[in-house]
Protein backbone atom coordinates (compact mmCIF):
# COMPACT_ATOMS: atom_id res chain seq x y z
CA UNK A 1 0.00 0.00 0.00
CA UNK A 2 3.29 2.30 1.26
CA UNK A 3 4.30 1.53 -2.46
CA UNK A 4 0.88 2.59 -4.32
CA UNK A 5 0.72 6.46 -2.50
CA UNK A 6 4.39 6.56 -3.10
CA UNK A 7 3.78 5.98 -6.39
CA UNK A 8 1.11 7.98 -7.20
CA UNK A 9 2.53 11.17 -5.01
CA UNK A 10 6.24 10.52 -7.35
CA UNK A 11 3.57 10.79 -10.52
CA UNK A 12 1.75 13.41 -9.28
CA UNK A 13 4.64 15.74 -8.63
CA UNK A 14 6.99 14.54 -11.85
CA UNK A 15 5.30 17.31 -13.99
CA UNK A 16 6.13 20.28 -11.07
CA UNK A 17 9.63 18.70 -11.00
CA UNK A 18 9.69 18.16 -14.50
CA UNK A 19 8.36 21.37 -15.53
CA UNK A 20 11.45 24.45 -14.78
CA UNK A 21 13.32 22.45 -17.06
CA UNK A 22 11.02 22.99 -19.49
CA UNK A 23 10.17 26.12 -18.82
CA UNK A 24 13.76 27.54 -19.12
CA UNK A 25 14.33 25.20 -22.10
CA UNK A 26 11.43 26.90 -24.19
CA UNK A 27 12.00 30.11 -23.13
CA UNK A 28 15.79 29.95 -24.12
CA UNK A 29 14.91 28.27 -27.76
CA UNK A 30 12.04 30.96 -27.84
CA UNK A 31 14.30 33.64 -27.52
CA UNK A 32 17.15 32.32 -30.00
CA UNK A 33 14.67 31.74 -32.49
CA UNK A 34 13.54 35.95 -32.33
CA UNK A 35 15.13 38.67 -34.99
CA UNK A 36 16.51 41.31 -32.41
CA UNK A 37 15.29 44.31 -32.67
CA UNK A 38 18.53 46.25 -31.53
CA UNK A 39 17.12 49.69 -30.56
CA UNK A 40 14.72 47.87 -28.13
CA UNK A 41 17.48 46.42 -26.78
CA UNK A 42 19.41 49.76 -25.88
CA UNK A 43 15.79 50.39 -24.03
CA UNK A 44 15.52 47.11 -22.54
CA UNK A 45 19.63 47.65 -21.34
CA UNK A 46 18.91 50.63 -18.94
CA UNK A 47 17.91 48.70 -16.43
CA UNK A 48 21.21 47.10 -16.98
CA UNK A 49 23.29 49.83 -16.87
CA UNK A 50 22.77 50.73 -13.61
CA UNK A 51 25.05 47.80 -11.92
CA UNK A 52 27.28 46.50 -15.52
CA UNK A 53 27.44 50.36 -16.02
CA UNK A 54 26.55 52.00 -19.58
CA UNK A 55 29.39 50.67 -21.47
CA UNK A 56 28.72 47.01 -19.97
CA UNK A 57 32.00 47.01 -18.27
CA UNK A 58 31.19 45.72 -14.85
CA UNK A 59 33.38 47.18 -11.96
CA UNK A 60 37.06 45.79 -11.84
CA UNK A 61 36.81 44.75 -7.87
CA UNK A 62 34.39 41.86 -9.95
CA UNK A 63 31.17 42.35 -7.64
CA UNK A 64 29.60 42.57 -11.37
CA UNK A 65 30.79 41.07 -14.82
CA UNK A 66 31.99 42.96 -17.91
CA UNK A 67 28.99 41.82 -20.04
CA UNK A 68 29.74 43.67 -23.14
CA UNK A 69 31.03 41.90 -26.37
CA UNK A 70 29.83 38.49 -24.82
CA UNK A 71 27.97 36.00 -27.20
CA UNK A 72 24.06 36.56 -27.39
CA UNK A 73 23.28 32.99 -26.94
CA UNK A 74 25.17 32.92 -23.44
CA UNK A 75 23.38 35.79 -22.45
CA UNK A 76 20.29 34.13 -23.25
CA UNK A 77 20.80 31.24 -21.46
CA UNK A 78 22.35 33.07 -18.63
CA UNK A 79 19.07 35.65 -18.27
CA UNK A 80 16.66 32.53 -18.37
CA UNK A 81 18.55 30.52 -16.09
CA UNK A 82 18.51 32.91 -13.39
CA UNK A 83 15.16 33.89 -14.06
CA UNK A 84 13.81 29.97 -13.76
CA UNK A 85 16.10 29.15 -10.90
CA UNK A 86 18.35 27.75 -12.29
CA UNK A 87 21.50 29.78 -11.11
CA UNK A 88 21.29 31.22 -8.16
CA UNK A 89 21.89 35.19 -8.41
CA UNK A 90 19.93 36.89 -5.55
CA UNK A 91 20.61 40.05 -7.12
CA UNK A 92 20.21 39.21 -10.73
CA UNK A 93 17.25 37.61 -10.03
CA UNK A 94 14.57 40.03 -9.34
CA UNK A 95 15.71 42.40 -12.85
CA UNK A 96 15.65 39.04 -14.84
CA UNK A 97 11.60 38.61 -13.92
CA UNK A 98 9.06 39.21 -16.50
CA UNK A 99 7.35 42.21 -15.21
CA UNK A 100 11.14 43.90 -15.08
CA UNK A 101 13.37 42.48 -17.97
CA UNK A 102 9.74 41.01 -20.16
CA UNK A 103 9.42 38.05 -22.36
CA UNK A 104 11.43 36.39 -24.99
CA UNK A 105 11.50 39.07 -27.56
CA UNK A 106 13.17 41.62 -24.89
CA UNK A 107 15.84 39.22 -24.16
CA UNK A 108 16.43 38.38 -27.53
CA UNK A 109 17.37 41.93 -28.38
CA UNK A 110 19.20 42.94 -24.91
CA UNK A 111 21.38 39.86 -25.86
CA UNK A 112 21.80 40.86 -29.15
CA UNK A 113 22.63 44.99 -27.98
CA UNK A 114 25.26 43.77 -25.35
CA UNK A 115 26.91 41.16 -27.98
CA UNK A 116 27.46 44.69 -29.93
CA UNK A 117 28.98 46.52 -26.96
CA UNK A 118 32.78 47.22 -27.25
CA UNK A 119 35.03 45.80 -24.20
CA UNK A 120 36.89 47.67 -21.97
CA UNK A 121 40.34 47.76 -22.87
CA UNK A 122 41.55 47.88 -19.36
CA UNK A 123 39.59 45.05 -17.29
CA UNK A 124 40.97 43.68 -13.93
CA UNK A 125 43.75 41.27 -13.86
CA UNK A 126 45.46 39.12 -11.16
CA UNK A 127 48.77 39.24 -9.14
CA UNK A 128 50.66 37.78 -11.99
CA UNK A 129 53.11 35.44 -9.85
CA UNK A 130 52.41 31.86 -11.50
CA UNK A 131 51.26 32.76 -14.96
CA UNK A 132 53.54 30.16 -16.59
CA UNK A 133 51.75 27.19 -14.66
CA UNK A 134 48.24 29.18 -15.34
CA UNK A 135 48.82 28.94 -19.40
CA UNK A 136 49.77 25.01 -18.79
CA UNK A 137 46.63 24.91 -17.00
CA UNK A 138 44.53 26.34 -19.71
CA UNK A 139 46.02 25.02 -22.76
CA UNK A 140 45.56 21.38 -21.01
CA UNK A 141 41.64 21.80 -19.46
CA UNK A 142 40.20 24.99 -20.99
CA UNK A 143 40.84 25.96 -24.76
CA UNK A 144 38.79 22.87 -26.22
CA UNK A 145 35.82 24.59 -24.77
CA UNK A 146 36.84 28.33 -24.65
CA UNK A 147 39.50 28.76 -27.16
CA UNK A 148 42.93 29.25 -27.50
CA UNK A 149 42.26 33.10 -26.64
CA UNK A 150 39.96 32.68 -24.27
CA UNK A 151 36.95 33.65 -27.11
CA UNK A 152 34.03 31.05 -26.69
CA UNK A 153 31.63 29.59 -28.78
CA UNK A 154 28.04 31.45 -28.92
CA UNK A 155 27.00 27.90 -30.92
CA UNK A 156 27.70 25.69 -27.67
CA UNK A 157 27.05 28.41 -25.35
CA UNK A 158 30.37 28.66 -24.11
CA UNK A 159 31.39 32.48 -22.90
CA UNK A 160 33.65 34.90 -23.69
CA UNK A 161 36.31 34.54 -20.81
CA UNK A 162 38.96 36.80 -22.56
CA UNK A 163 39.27 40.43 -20.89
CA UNK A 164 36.93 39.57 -17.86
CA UNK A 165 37.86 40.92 -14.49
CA UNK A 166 39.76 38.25 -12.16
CA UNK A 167 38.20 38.56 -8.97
CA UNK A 168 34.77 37.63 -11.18
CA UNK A 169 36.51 34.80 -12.44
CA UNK A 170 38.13 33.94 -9.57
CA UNK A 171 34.69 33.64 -8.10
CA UNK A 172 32.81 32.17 -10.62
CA UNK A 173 35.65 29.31 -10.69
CA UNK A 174 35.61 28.68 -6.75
CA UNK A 175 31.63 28.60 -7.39
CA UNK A 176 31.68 26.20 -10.13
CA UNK A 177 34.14 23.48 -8.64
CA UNK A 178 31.97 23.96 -5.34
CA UNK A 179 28.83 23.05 -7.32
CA UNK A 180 27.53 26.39 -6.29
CA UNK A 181 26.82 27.70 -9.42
CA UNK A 182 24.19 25.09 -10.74
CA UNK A 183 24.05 25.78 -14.65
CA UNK A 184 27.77 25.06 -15.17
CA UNK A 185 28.76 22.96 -17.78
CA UNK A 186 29.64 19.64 -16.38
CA UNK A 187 32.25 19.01 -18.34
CA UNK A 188 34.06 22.37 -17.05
CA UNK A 189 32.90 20.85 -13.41
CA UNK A 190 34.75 17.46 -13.68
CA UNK A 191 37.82 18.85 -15.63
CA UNK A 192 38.60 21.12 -12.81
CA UNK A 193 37.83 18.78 -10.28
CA UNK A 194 41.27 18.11 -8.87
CA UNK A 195 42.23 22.13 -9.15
CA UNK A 196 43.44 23.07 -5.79
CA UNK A 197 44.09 27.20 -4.87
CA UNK A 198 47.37 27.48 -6.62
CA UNK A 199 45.87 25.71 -9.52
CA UNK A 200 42.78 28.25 -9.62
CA UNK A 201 44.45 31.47 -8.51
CA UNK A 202 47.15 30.52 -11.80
CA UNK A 203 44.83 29.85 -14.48
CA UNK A 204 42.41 32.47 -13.27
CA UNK A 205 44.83 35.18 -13.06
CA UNK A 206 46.25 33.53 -16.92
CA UNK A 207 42.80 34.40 -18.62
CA UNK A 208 42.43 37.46 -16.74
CA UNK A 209 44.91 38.41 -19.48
CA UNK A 210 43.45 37.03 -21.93
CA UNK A 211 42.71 40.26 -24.61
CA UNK A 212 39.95 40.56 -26.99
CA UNK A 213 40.56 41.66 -30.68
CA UNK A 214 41.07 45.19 -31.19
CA UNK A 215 37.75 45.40 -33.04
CA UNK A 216 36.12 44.24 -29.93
CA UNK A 217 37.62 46.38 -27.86
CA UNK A 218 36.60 50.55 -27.15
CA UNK A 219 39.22 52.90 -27.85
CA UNK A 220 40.49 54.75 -23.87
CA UNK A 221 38.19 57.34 -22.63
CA UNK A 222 35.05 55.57 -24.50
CA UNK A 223 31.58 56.27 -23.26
CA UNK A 224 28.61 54.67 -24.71
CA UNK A 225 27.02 57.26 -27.02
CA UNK A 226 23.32 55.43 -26.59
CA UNK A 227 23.93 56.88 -22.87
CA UNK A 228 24.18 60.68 -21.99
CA UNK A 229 27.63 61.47 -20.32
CA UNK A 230 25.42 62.79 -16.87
CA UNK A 231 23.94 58.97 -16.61
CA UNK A 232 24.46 58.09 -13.17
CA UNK A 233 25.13 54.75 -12.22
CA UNK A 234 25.92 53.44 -9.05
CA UNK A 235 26.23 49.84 -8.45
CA UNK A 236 24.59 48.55 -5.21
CA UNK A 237 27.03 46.05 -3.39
CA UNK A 238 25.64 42.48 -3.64
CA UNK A 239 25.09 41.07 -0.72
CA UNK A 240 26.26 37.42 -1.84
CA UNK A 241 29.69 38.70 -3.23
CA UNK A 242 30.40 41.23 -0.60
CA UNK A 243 34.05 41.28 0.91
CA UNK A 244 34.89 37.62 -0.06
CA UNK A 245 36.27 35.97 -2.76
CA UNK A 246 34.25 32.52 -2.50
């Protein structure tokens, strides 16, 4: 009898379990499958601007990302993860809701404006002390998936690494191996498995280095001209990333 409720409570709730899967899944195709519309997207990136800054550029301490230049279809996945629970980012999370960030169409096209952004040509980089174990590192685990120059794939959803600030990347890495960040790619998760903190402070502060192509990259004193030069922004501290590295 134990077996039959069992049973029927485990098929009752396989559709709930089932179902963010799905939901993220069709949302993310949904999206991909959209023409952006690119001058929606500079709308739809306001909101955005106000932590990742006008230009997209993050803050170099790493409490946010440079976002700008990376592939559309990570950014995709990335807003529609968050948004279904599927990485946890307390402070992402609310602006990736539909009443704030809206459907498919409006992520297609903020993907599509920040994929057009030019990078900062001075991002954050590490202590450079190891840097010739780091590139060993990286050529051995990390180029099949993002590159020899640290470029991605927007195919296989793999992101742009190259010119992102190292304390992001230092987190991000400590996150992933700790099976904190729940969307990584598994493959990424048992490659760096046996990483201890030399290894991951070295290959870290290795892409950290990592420069995009000049035509990705702004020219010094750049300011986004879709932005007038009195926008304020001023990125609130997030409360999972403040004062530690992990």
């Amino acid at each position: 009898m134990n077996r039959i409720i069992l049973g029927a409570l485990l098929g009752a709730l396989a559709p709930l379990i089932a179902s963010p899967a799905a939901a993220w899944d069709e949302e993310r195709e949904a999206a991909m499958a959209l023409k952006p519309n690119l001058q929606n997207g500079r709308r739809v990136y306001e909101t955005c601007a106000i932590c990742h800054s006008p230009m997209g550029w993050g803050v170099q301490q790493g409490r946010y990302p440079q976002i700008a230049g990376q592939h559309a279809n990570v950014t995709i996945k990335q807003l529609t993860d968050i948004r279904q629970g599927n990485r946890d980012n307390p402070t992402m999370y609310p602006f990736a809701q539909m009443g704030v960030l809206g459907g498919p169409q409006n992520i297609a096209d903020v993907a599509a404006y920040i994929a057009k952004m030019p990078m900062t040509p001075q991002n954050a980089v590490g202590p450079g002390q190891d840097l010739e174990h780091g590139k060993k590192l990286y050529k051995e685990h990390c180029v099949k998936c993002h590159g020899a120059n640290g470029e991605g794939d927007n195919k296989e959803f793999q992101p742009r690494i190259q010119g992102q600030h190292y304390d992001y990347l230092l987190r991000q890495f400590y996150w992933i191996k700790d099976g904190r960040r729940r969307n990584a790619d598994q493959t990424m998760v048992k490659q760096i498995r046996g990483f201890n903190d030399r290894d991951i402070v070295a290959v870290v502060d290795y892409v950290s280095r990592l420069r995009p192509p000049k035509e990705l990259t702004a020219p010094p004193g750049y300011w986004n001209p879709d932005f007038p030069s009195n926008f304020t922004y001023v990125p609130p501290l997030a409360p999972q990333d403040a004062g530690r590295t992990r």
